[in-house]
PDB file of N, CA and C in Angstrom:
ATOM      1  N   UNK A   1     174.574 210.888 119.202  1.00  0.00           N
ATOM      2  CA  UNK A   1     174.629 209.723 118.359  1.00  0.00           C
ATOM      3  C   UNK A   1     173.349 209.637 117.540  1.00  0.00           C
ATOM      4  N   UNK A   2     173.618 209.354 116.228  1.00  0.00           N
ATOM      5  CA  UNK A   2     172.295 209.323 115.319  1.00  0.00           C
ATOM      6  C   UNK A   2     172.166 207.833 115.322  1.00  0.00           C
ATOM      7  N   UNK A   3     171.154 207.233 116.075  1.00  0.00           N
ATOM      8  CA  UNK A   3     170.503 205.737 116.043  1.00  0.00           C
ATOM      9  C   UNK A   3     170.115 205.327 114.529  1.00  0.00           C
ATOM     10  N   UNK A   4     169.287 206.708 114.103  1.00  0.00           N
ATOM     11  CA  UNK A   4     168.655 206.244 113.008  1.00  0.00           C
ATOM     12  C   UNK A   4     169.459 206.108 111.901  1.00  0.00           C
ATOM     13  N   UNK A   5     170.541 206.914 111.593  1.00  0.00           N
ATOM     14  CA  UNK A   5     171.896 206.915 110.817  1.00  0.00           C
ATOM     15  C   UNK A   5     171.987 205.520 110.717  1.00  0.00           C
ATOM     16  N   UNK A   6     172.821 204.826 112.194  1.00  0.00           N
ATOM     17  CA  UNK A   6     173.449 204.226 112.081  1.00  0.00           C
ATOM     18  C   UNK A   6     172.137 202.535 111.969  1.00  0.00           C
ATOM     19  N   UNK A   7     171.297 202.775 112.618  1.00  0.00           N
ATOM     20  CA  UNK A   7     170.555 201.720 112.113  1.00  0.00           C
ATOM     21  C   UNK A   7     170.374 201.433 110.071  1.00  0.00           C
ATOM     22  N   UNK A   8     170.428 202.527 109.727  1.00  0.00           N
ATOM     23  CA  UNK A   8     169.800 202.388 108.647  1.00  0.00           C
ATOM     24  C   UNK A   8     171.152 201.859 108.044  1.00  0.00           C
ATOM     25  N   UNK A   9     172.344 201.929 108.255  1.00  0.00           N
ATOM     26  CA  UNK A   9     173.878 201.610 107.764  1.00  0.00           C
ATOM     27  C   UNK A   9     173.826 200.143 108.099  1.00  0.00           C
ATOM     28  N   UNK A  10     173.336 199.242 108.996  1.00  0.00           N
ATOM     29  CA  UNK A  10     173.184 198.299 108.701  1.00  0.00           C
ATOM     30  C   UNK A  10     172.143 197.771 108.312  1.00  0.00           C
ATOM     31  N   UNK A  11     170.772 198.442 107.990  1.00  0.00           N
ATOM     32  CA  UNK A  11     169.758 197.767 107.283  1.00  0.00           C
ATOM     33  C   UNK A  11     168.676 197.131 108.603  1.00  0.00           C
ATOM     34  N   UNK A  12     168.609 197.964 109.646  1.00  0.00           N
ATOM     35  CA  UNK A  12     167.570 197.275 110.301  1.00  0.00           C
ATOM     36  C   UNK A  12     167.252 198.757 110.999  1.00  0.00           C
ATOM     37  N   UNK A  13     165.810 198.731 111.307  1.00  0.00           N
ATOM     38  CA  UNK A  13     165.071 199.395 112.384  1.00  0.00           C
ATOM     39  C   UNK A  13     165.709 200.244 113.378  1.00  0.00           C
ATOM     40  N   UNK A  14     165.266 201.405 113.822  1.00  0.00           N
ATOM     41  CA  UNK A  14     165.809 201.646 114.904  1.00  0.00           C
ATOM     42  C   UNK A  14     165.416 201.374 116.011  1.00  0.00           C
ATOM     43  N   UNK A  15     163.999 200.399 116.355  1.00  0.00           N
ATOM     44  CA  UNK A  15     164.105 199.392 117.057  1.00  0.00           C
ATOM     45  C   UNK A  15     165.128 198.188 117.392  1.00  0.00           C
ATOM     46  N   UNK A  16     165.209 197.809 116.401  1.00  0.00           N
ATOM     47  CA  UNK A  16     166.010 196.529 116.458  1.00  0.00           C
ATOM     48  C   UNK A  16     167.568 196.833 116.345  1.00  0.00           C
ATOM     49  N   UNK A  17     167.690 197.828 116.018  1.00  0.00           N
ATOM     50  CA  UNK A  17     169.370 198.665 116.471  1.00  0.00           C
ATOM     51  C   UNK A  17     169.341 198.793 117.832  1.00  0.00           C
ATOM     52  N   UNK A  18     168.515 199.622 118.669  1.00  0.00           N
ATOM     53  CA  UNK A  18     168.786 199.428 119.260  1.00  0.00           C
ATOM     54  C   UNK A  18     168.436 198.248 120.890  1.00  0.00           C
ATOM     55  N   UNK A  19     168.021 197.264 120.138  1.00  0.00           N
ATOM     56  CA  UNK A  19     167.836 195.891 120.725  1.00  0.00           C
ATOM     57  C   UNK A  19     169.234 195.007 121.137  1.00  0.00           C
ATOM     58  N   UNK A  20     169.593 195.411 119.627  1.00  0.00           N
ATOM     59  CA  UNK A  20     171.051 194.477 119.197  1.00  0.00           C
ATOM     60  C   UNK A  20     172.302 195.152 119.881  1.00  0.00           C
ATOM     61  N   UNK A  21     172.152 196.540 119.863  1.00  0.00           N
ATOM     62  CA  UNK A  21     172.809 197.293 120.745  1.00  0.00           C
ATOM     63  C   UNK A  21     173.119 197.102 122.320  1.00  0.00           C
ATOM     64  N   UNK A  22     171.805 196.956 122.944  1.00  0.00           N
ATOM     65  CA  UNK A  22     171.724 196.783 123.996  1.00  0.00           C
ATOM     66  C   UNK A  22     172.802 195.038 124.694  1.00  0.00           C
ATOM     67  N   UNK A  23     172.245 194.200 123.717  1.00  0.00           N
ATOM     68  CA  UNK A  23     173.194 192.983 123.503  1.00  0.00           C
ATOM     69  C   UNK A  23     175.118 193.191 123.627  1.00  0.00           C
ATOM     70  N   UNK A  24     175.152 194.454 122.818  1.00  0.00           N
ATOM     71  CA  UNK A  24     176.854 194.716 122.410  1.00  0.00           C
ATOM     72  C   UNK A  24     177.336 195.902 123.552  1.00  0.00           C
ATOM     73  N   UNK A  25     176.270 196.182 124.403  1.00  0.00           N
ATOM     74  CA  UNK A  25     176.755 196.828 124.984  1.00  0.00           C
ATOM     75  C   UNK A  25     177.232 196.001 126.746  1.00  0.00           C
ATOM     76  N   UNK A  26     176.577 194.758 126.469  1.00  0.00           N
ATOM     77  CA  UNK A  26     176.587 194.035 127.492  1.00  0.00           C
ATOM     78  C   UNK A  26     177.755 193.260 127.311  1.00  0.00           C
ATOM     79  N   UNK A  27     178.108 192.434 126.123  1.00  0.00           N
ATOM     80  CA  UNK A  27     178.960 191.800 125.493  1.00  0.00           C
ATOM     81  C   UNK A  27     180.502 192.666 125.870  1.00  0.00           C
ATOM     82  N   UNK A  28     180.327 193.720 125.261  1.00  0.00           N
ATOM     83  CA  UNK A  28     181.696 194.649 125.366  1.00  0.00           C
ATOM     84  C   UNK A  28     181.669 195.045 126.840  1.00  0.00           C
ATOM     85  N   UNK A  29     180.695 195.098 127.872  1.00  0.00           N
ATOM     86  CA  UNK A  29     181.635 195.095 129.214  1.00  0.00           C
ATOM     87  C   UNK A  29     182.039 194.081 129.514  1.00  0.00           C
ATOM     88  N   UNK A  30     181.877 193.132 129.080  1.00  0.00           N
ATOM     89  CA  UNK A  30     182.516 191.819 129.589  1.00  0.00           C
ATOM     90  C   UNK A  30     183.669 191.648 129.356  1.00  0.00           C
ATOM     91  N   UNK A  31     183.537 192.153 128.017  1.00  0.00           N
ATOM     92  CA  UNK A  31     185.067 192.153 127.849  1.00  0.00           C
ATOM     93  C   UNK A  31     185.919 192.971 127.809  1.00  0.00           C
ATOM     94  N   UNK A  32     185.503 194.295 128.246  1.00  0.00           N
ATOM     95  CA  UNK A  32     186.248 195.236 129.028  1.00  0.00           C
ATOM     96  C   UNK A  32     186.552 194.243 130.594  1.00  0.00           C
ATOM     97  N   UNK A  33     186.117 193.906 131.051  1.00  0.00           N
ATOM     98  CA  UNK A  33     186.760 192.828 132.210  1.00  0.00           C
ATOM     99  C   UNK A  33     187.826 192.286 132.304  1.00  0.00           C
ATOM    100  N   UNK A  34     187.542 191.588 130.821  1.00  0.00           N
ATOM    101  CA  UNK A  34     188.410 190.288 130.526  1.00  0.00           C
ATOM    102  C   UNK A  34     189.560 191.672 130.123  1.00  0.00           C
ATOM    103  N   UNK A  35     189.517 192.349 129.414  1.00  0.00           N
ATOM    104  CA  UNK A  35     190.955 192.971 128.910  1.00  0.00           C
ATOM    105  C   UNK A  35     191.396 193.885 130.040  1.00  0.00           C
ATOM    106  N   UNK A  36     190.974 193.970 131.189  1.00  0.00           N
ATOM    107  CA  UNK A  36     191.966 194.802 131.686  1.00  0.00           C
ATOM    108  C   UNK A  36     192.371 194.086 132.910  1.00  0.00           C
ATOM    109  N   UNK A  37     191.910 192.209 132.927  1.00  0.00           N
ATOM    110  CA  UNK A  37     192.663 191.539 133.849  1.00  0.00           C
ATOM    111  C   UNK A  37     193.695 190.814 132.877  1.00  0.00           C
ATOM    112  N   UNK A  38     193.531 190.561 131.281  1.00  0.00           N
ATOM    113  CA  UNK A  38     194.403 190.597 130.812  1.00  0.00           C
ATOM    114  C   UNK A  38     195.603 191.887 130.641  1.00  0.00           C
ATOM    115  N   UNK A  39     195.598 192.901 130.980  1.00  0.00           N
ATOM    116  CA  UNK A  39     196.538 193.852 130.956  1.00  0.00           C
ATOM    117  C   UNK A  39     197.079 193.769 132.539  1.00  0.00           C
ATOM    118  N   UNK A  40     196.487 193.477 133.630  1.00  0.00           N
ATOM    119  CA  UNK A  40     197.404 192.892 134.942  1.00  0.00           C
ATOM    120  C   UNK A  40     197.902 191.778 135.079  1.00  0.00           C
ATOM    121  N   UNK A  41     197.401 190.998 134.019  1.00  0.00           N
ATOM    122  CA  UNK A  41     198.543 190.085 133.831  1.00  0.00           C
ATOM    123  C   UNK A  41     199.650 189.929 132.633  1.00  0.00           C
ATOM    124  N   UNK A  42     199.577 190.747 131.899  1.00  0.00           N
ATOM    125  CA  UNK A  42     200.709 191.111 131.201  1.00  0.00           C
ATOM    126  C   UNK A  42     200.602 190.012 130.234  1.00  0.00           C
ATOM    127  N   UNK A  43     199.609 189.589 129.433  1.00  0.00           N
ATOM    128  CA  UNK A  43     199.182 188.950 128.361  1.00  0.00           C
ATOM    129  C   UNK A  43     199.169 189.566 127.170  1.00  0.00           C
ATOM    130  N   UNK A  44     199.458 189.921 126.103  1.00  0.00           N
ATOM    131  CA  UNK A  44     199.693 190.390 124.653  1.00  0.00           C
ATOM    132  C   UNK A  44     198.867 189.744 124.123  1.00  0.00           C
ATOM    133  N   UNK A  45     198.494 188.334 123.858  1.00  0.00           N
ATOM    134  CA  UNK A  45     198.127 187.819 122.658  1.00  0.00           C
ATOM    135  C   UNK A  45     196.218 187.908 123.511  1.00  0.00           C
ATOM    136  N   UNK A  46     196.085 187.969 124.500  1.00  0.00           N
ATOM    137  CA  UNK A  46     194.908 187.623 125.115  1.00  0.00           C
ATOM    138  C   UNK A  46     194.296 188.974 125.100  1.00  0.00           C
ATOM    139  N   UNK A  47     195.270 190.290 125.210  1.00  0.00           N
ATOM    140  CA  UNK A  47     194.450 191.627 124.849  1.00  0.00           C
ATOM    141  C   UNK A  47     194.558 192.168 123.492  1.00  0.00           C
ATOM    142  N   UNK A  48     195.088 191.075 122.925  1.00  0.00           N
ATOM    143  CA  UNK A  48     195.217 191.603 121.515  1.00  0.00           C
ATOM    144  C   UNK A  48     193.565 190.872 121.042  1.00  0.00           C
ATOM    145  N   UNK A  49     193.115 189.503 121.448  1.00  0.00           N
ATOM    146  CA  UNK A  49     192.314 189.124 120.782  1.00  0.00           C
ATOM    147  C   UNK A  49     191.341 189.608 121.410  1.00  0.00           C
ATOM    148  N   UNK A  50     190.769 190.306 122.354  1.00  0.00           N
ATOM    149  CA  UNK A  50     189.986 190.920 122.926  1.00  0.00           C
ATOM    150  C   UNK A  50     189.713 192.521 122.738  1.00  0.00           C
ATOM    151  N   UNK A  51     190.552 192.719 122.275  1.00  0.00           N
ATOM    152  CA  UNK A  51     190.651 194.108 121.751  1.00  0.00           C
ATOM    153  C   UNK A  51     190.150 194.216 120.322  1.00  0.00           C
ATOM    154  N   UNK A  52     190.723 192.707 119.750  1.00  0.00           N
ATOM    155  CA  UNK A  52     190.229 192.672 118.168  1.00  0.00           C
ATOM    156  C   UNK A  52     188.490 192.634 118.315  1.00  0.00           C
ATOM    157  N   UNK A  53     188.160 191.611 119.374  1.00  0.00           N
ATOM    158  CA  UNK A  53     186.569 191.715 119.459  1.00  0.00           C
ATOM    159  C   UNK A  53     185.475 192.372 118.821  1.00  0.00           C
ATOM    160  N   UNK A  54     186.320 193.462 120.463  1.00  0.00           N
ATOM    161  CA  UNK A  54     185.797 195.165 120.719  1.00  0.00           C
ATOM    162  C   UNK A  54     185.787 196.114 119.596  1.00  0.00           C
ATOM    163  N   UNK A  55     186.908 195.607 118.484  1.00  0.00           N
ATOM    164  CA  UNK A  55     187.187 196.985 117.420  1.00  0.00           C
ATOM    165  C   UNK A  55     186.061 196.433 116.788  1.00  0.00           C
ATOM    166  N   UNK A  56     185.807 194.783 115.922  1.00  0.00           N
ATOM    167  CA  UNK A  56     184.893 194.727 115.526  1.00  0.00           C
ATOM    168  C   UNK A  56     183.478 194.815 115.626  1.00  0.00           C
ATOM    169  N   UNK A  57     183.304 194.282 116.491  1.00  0.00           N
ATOM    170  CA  UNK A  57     181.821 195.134 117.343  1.00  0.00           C
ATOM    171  C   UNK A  57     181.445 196.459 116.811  1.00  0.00           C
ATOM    172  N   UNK A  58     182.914 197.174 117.616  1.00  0.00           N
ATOM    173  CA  UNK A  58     182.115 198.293 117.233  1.00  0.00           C
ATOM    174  C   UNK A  58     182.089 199.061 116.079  1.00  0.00           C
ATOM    175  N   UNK A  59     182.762 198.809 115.078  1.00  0.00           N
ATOM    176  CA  UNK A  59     183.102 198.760 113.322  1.00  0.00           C
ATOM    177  C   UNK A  59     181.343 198.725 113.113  1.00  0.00           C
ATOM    178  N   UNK A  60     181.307 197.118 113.647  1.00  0.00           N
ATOM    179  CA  UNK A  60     179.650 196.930 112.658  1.00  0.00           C
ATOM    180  C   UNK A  60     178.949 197.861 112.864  1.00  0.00           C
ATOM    181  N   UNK A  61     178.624 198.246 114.486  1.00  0.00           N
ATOM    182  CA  UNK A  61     177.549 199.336 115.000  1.00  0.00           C
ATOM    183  C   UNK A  61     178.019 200.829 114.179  1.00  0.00           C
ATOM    184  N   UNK A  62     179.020 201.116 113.813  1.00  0.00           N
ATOM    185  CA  UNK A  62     179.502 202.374 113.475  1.00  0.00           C
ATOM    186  C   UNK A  62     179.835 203.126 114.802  1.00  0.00           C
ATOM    187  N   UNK A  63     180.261 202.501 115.934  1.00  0.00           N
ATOM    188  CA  UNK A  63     181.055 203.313 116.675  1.00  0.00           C
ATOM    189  C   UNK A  63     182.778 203.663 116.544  1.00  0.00           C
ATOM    190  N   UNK A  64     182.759 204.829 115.950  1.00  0.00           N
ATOM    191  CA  UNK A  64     184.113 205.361 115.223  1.00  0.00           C
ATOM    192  C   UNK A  64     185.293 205.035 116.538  1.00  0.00           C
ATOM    193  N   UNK A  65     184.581 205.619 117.740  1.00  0.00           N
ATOM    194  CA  UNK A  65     185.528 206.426 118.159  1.00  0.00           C
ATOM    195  C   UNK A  65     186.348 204.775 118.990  1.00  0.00           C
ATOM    196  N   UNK A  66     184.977 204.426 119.618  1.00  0.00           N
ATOM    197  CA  UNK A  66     185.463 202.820 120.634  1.00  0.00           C
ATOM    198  C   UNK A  66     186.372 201.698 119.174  1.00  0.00           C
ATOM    199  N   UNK A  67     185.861 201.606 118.220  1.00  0.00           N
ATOM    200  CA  UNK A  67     186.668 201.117 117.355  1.00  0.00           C
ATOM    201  C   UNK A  67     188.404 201.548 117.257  1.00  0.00           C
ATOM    202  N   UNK A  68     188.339 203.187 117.303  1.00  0.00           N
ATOM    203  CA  UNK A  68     189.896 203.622 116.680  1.00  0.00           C
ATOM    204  C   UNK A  68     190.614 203.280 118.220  1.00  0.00           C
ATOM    205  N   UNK A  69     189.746 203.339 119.533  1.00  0.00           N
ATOM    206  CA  UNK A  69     190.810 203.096 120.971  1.00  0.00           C
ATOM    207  C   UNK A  69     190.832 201.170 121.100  1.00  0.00           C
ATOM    208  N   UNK A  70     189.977 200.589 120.621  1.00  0.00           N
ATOM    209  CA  UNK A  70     190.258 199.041 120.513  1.00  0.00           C
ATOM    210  C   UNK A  70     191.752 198.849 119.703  1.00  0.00           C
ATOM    211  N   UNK A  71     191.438 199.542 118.484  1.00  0.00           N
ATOM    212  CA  UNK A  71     192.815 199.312 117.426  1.00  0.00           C
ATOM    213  C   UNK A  71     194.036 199.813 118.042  1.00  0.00           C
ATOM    214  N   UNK A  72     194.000 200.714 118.918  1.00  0.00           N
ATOM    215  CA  UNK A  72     195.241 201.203 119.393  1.00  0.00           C
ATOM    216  C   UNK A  72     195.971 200.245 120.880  1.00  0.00           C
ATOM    217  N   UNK A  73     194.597 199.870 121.361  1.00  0.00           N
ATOM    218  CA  UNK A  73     194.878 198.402 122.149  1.00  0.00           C
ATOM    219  C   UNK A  73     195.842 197.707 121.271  1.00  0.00           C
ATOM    220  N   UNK A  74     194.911 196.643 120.491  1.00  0.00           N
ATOM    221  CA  UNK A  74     195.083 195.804 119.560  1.00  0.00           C
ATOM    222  C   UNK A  74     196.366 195.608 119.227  1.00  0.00           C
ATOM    223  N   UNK A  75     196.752 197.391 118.633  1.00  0.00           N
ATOM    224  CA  UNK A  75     198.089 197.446 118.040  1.00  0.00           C
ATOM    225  C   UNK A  75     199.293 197.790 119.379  1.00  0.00           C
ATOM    226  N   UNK A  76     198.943 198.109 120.450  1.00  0.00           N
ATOM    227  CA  UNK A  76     199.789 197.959 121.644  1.00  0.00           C
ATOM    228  C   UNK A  76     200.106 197.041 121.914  1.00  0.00           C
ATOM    229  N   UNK A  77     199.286 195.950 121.644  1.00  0.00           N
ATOM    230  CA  UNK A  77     199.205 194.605 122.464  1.00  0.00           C
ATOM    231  C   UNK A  77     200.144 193.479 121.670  1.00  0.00           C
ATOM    232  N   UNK A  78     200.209 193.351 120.489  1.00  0.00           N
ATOM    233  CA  UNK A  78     200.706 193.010 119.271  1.00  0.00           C
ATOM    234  C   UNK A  78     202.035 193.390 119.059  1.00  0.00           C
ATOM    235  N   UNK A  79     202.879 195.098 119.523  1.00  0.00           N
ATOM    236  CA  UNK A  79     204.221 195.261 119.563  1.00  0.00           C
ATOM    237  C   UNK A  79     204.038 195.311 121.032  1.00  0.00           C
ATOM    238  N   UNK A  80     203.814 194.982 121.949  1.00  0.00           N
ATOM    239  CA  UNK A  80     204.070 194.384 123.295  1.00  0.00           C
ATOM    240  C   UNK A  80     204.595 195.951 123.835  1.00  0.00           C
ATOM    241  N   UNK A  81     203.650 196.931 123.439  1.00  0.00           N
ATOM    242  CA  UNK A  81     203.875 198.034 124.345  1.00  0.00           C
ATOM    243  C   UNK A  81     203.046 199.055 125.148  1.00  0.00           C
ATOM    244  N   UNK A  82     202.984 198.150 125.854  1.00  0.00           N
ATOM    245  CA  UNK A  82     201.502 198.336 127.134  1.00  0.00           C
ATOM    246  C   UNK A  82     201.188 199.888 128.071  1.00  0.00           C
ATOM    247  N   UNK A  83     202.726 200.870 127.615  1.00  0.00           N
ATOM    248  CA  UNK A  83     202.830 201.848 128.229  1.00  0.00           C
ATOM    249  C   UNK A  83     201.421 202.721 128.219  1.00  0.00           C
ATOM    250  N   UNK A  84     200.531 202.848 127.258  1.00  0.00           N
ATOM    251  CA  UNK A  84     199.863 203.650 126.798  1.00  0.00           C
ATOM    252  C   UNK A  84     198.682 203.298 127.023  1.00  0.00           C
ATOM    253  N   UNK A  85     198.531 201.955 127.129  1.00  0.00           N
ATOM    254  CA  UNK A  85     197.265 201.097 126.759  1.00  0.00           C
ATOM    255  C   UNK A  85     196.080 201.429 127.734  1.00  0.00           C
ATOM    256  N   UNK A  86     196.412 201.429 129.633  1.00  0.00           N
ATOM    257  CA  UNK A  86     195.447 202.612 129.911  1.00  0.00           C
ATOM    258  C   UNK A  86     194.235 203.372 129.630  1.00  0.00           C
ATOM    259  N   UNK A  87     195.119 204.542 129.060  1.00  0.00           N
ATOM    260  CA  UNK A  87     194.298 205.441 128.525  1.00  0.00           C
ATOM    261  C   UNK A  87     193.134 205.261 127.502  1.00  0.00           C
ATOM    262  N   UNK A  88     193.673 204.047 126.568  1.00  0.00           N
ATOM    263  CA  UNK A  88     192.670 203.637 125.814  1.00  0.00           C
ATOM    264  C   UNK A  88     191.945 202.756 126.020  1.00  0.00           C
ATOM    265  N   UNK A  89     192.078 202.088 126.612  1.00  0.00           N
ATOM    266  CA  UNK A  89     191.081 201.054 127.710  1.00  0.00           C
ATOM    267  C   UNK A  89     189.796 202.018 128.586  1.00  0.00           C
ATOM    268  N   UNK A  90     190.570 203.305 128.796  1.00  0.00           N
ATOM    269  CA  UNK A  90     189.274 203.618 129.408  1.00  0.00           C
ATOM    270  C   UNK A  90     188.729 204.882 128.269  1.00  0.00           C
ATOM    271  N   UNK A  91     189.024 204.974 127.097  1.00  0.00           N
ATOM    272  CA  UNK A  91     187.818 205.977 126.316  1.00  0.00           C
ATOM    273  C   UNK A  91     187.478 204.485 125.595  1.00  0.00           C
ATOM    274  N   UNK A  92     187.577 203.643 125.756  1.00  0.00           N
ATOM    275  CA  UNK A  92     186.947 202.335 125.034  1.00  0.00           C
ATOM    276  C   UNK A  92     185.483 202.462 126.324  1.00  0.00           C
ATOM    277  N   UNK A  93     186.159 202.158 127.382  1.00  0.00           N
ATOM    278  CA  UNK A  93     184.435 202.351 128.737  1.00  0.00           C
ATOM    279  C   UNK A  93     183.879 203.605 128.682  1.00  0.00           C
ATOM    280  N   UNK A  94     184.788 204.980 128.588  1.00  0.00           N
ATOM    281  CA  UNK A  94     183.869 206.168 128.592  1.00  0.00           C
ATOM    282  C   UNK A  94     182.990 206.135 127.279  1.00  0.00           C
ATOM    283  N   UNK A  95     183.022 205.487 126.147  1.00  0.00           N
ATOM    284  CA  UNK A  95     182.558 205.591 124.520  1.00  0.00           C
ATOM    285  C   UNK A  95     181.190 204.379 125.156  1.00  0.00           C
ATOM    286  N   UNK A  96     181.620 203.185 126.004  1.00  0.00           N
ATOM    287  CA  UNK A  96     180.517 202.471 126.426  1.00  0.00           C
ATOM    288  C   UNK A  96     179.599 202.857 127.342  1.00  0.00           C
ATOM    289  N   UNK A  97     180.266 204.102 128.184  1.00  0.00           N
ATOM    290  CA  UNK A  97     179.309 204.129 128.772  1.00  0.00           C
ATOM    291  C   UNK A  97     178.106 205.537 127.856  1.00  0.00           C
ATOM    292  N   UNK A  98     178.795 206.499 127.552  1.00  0.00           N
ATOM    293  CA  UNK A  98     178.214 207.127 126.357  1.00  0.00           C
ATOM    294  C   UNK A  98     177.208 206.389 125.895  1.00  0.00           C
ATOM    295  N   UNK A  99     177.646 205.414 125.008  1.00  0.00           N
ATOM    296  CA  UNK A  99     176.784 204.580 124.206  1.00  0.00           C
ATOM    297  C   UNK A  99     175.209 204.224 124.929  1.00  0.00           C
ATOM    298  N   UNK A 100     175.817 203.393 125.903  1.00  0.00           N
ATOM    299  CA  UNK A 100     174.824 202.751 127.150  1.00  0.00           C
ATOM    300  C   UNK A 100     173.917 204.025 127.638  1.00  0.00           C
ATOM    301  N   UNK A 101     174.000 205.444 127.860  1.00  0.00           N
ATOM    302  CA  UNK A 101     173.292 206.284 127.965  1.00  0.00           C
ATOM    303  C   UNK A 101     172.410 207.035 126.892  1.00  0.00           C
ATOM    304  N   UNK A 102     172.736 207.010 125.981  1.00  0.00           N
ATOM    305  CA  UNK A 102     172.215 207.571 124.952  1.00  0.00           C
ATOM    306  C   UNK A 102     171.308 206.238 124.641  1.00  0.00           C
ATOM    307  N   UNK A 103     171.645 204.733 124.790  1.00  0.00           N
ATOM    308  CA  UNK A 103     170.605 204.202 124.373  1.00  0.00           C
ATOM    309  C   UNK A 103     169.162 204.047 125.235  1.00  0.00           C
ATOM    310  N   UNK A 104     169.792 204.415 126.555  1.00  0.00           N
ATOM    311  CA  UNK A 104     168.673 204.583 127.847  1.00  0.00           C
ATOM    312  C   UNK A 104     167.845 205.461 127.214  1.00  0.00           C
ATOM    313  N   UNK A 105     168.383 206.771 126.957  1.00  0.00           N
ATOM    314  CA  UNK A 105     167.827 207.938 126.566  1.00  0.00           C
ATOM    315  C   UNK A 105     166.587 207.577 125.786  1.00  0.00           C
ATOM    316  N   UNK A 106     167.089 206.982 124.367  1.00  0.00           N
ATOM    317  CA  UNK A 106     166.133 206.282 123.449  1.00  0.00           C
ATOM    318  C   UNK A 106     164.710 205.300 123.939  1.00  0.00           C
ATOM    319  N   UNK A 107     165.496 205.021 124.896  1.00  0.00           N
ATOM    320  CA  UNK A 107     164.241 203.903 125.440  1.00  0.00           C
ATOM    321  C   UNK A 107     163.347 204.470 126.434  1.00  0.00           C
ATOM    322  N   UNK A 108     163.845 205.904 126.981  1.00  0.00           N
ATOM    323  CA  UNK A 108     162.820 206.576 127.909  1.00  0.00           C
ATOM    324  C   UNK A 108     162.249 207.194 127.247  1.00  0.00           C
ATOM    325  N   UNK A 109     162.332 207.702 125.438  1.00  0.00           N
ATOM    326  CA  UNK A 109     161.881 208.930 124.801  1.00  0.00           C
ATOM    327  C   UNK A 109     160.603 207.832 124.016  1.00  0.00           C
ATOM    328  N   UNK A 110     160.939 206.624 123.867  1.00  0.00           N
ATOM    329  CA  UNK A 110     160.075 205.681 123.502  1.00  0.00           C
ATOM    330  C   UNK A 110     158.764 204.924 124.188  1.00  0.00           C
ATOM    331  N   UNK A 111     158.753 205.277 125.697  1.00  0.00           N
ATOM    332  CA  UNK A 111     157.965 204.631 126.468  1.00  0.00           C
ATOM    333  C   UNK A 111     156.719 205.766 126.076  1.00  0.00           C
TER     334      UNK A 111
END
């Protein structure tokens, strides 16, 4: 992951990218929580808006990949077809936890 890329795509530091980061990475497990007790309970409109969250989140940061598996939530959740949804629920956590390591990385290469 290029920090500095993507800091500079929104116009701040790669300090403060990854500050704000650290924030969205906390934010989006939460609601990785919330969406996959909304998917045991068989809620549509509650993993649809939680999924919308997650895509935006990660839109702003420029995370491609957790964005395109939110939208495929999103759009599961919306034609009420949960068969699949799974799989993308968890490269939405493997992309967070990615994320969450590479920003460790940054912060040990910084001390």
């Amino acid at each position: 992951m290029n920090f500095s890329e993507m800091a500079e795509n929104v116009g701040l530091s790669v300090d403060e990218f990854v500050e704000i980061a650290h924030g969205f990475i906390e934010a989006t497990h939460s609601d990785l929580l919330q969406l996959r007790a909304a998917i045991r309970a068989s809620l549509p409109e509650q993993i649809s808006a939680t999924a919308h969250s997650i895509k935006g989140a990660a839109l702003t940061f420029g995370f491609e990949q957790m964005h395109e598996a939110a939208l495929t939530v999103e759009r599961q959740a919306r034609e009420n077809t949960l068969d699949s949804m799974p799989e993308a629920v968890d490269r939405i956590e493997t992309e967070l936890g990615a994320i969450a390591e590479a920003l460790q990385h940054i912060r040990e290469i910084a001390v």
